[in-house]
Structures are given as structure tokens and as C-alpha cells.
N, C-alpha and C. Protein backbone atom coordinates (compact mmCIF):
# COMPACT_ATOMS: atom_id res chain seq x y z
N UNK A 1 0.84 -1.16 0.00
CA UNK A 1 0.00 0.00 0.00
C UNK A 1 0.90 1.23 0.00
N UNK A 2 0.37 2.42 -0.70
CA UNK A 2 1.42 3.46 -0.78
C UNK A 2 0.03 4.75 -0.32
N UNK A 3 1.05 5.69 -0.24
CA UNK A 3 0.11 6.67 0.73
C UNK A 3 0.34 7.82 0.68
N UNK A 4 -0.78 9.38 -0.30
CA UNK A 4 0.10 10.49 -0.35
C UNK A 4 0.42 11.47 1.24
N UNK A 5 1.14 10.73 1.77
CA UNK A 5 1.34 11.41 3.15
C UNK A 5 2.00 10.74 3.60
N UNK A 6 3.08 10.96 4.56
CA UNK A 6 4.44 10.61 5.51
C UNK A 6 3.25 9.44 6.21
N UNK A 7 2.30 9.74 7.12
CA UNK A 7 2.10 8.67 7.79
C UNK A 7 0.07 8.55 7.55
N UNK A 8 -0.38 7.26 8.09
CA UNK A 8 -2.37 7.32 7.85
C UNK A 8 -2.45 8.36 8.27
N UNK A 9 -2.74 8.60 9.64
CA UNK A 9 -3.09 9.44 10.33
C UNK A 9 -3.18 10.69 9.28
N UNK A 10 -2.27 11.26 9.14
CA UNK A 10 -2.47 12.44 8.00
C UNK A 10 -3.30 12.54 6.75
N UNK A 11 -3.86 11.42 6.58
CA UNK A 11 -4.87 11.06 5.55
C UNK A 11 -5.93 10.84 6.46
N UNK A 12 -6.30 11.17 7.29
CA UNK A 12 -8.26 10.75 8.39
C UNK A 12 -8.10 12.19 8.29
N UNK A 13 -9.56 12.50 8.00
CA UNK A 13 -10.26 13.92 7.76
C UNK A 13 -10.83 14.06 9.70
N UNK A 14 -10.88 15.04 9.77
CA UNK A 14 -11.05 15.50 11.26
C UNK A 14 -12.13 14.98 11.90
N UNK A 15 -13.36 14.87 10.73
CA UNK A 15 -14.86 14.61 11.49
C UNK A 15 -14.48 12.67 11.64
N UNK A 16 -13.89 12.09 11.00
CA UNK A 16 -13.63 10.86 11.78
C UNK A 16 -12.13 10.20 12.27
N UNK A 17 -11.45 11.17 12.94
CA UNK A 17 -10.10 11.41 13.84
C UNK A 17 -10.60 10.74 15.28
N UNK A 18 -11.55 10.67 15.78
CA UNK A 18 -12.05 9.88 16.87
C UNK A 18 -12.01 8.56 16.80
N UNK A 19 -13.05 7.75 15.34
CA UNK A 19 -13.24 6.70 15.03
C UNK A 19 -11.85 5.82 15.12
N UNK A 20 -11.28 6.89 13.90
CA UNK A 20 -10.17 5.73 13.42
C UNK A 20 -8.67 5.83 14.91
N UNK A 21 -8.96 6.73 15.67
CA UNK A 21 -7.92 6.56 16.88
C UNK A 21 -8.42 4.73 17.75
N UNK A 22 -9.91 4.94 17.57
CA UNK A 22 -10.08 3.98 18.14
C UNK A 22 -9.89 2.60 17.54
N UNK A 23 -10.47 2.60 16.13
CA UNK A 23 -10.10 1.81 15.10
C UNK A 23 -8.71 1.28 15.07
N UNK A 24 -7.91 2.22 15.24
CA UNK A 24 -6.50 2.22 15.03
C UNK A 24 -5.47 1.09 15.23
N UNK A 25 -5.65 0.76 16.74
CA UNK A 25 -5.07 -0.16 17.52
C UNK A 25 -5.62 -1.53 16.96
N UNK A 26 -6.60 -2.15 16.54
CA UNK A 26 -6.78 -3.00 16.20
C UNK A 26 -6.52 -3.66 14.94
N UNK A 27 -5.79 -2.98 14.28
CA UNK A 27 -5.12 -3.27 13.26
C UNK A 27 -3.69 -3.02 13.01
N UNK A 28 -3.14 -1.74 13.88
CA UNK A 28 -1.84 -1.61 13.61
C UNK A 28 -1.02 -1.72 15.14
N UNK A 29 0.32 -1.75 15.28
CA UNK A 29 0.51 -1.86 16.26
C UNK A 29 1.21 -0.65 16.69
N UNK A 30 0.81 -0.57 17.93
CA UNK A 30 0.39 1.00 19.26
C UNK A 30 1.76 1.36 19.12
N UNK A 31 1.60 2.63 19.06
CA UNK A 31 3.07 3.71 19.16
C UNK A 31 3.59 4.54 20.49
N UNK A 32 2.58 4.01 21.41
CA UNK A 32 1.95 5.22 22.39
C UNK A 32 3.68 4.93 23.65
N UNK A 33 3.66 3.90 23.39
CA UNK A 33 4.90 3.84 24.76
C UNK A 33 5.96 2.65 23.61
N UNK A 34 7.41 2.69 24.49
CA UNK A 34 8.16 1.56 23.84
C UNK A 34 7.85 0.50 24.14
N UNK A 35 7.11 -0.02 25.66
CA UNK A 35 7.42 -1.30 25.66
C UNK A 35 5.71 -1.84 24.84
N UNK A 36 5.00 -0.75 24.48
CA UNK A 36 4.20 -1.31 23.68
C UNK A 36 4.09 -1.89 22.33
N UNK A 37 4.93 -1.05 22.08
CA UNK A 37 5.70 -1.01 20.35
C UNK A 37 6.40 -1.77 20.63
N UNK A 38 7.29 -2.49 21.37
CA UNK A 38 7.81 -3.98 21.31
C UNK A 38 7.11 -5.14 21.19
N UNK A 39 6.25 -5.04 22.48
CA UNK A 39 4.83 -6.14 22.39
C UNK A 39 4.38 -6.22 21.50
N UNK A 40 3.56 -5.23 20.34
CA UNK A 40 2.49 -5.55 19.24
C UNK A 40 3.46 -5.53 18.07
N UNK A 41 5.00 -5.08 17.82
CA UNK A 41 6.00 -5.58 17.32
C UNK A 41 5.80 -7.03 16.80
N UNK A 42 5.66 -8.43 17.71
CA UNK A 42 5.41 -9.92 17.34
C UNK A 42 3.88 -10.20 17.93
N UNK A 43 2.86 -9.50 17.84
CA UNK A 43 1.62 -9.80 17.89
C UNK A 43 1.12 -10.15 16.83
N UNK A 44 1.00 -11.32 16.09
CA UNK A 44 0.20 -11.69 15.19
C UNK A 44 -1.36 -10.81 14.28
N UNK A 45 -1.58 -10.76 13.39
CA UNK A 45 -2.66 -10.16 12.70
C UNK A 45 -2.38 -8.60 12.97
N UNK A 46 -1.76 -8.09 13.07
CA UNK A 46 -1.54 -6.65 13.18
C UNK A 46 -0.61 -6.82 12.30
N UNK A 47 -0.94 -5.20 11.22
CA UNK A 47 -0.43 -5.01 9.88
C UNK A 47 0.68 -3.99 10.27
N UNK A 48 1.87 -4.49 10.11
CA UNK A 48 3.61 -4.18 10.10
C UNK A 48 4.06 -3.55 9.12
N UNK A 49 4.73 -2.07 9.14
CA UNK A 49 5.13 -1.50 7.98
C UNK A 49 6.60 -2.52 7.76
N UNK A 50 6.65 -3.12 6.31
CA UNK A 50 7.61 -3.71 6.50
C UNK A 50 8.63 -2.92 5.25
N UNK A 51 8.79 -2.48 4.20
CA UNK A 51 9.21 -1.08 3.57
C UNK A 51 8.90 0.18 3.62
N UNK A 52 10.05 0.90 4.01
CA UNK A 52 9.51 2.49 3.91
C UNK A 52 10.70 3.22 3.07
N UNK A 53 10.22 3.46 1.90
CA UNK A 53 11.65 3.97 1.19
C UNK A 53 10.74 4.76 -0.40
N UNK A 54 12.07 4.68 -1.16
CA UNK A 54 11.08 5.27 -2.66
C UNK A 54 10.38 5.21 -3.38
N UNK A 55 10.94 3.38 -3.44
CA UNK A 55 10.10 2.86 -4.49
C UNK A 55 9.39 1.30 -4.18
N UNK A 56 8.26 0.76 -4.86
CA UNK A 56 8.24 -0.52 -4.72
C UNK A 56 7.23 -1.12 -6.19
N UNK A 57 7.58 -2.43 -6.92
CA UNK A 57 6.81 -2.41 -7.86
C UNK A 57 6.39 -3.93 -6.86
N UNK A 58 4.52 -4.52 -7.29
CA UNK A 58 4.26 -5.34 -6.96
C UNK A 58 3.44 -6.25 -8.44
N UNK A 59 4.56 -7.39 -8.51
CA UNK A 59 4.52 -7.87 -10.11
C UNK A 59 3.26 -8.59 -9.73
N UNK A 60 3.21 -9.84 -8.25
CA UNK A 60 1.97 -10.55 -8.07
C UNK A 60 1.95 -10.26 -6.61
N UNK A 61 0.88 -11.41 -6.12
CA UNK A 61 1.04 -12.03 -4.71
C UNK A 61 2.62 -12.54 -4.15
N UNK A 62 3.06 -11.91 -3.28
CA UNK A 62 4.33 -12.53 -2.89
C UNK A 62 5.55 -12.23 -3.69
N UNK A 63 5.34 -11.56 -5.00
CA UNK A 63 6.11 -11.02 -5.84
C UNK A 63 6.85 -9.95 -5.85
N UNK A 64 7.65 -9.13 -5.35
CA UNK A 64 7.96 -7.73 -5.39
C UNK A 64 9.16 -7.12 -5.23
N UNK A 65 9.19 -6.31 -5.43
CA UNK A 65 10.38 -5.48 -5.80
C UNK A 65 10.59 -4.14 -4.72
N UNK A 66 11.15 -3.67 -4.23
CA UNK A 66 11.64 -2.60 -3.45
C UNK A 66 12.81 -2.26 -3.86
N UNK A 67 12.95 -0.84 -3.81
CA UNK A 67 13.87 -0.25 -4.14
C UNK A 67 14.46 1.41 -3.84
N UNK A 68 15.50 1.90 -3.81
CA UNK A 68 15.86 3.54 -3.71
C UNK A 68 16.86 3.46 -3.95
N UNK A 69 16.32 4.68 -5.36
CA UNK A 69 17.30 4.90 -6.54
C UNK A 69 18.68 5.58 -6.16
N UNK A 70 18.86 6.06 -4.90
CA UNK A 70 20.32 6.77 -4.52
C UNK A 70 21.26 6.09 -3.87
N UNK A 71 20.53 4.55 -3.47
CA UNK A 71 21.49 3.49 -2.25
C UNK A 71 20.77 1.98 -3.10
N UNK A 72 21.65 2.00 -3.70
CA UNK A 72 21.77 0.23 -4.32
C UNK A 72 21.80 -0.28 -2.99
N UNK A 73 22.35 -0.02 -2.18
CA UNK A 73 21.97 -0.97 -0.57
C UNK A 73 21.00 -1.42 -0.20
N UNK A 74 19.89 -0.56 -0.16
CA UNK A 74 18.68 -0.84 0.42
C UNK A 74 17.32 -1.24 -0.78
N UNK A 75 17.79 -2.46 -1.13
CA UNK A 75 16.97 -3.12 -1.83
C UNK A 75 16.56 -4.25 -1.19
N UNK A 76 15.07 -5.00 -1.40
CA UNK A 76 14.69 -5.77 -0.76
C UNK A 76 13.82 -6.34 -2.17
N UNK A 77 13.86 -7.94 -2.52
CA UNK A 77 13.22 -8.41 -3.35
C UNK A 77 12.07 -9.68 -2.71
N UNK A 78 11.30 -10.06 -3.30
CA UNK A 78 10.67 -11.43 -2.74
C UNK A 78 10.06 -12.20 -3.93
N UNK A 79 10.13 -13.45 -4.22
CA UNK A 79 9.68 -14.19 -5.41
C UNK A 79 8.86 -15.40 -4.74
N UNK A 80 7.51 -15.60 -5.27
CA UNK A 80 6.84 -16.84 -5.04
C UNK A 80 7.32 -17.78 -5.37
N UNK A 81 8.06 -18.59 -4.88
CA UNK A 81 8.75 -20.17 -5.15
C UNK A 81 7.64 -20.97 -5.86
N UNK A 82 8.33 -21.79 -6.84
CA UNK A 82 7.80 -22.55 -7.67
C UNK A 82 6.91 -23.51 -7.48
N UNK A 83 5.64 -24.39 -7.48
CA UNK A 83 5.78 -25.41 -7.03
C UNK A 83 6.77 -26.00 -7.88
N UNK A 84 7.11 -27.19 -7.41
CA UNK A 84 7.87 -28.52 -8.07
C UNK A 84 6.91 -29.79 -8.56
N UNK A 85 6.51 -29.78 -9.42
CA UNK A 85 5.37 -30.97 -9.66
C UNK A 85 6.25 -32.48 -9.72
N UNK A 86 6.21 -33.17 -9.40
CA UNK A 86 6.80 -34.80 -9.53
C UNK A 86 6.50 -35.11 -10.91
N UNK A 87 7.28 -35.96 -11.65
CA UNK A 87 7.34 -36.17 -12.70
C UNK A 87 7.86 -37.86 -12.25
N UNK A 88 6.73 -38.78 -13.20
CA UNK A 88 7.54 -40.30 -12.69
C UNK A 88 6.93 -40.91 -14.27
């Protein structure tokens, strides 16, 4: 998912800034203290920014590309493995 704004929050319009505070926590994990953001860190079903950079192309499911065009370093790729069908 890509987003015209540094972070969500900056994208919720004011008249529902209540909702989605409450909304919030149940999907992403809490910023509010460190040792919380450690905890919901490995909490299962909570959605993890896992790239934050320039670029990213998404070819399929499980497919993708990350990238920033000024640091060949910080590239990150992922490819759906093949099945292997048996052949006899």
C-alpha cells in the first residue's frame, strides 16, 4: 500500500479522527509507549510496515520489488517459489 502522506493518520479527515484513533489499535501496532511497540512488534494479525523507502513495484502475490534509486543498498526483493510438480 502506498500513501500520499508521511504517515495514515495524515490522511483521516477531522470529522472521523475519533473513530479511526479507536479503530486504530486494532489493526496496527500502538506507538503510544516503547514497551508497547515492542509487544504488538510480534503480535500476530496486526499489519507491520515492513518497507519504507522510494520505491516498490508489486509484479503478483508474494512477488515484489523494493527499491531507492540513490542506495543500491537498500533493496529488498521477494519471489513466489515454484511449485515442483513430480514427474515419474
Amino acid at each position: 500500500m502506498t500513501t500520499a502522506a508521511e504517515t495514515l493518520d495524515e490522511l483521516v479527515t477531522s470529522d472521523l479522527k475519533t473513530e479511526w484513533l479507536i479503530a486504530k489499535n486494532q489493526w496496527f501496532p500502538r506507538s503510544d509507549t516503547a514497551e508497547n511497540a515492542a509487544y504488538d512488534k510480534r503480535t500476530p494479525g496486526l499489519l507491520k510496515i515492513e518497507w519504507s523507502d522510494c520505491g516498490f513495484v508489486g509484479f503478483a502475490a508474494k512477488t515484489y520489488f523494493c527499491f531507492n534509486p540513490d542506495n543500491r543498498q537498500k533493496e529488498k526483493c521477494s519471489t513466489k517459489e515454484k511449485n515442483k510438480a513430480a514427474t515419474d
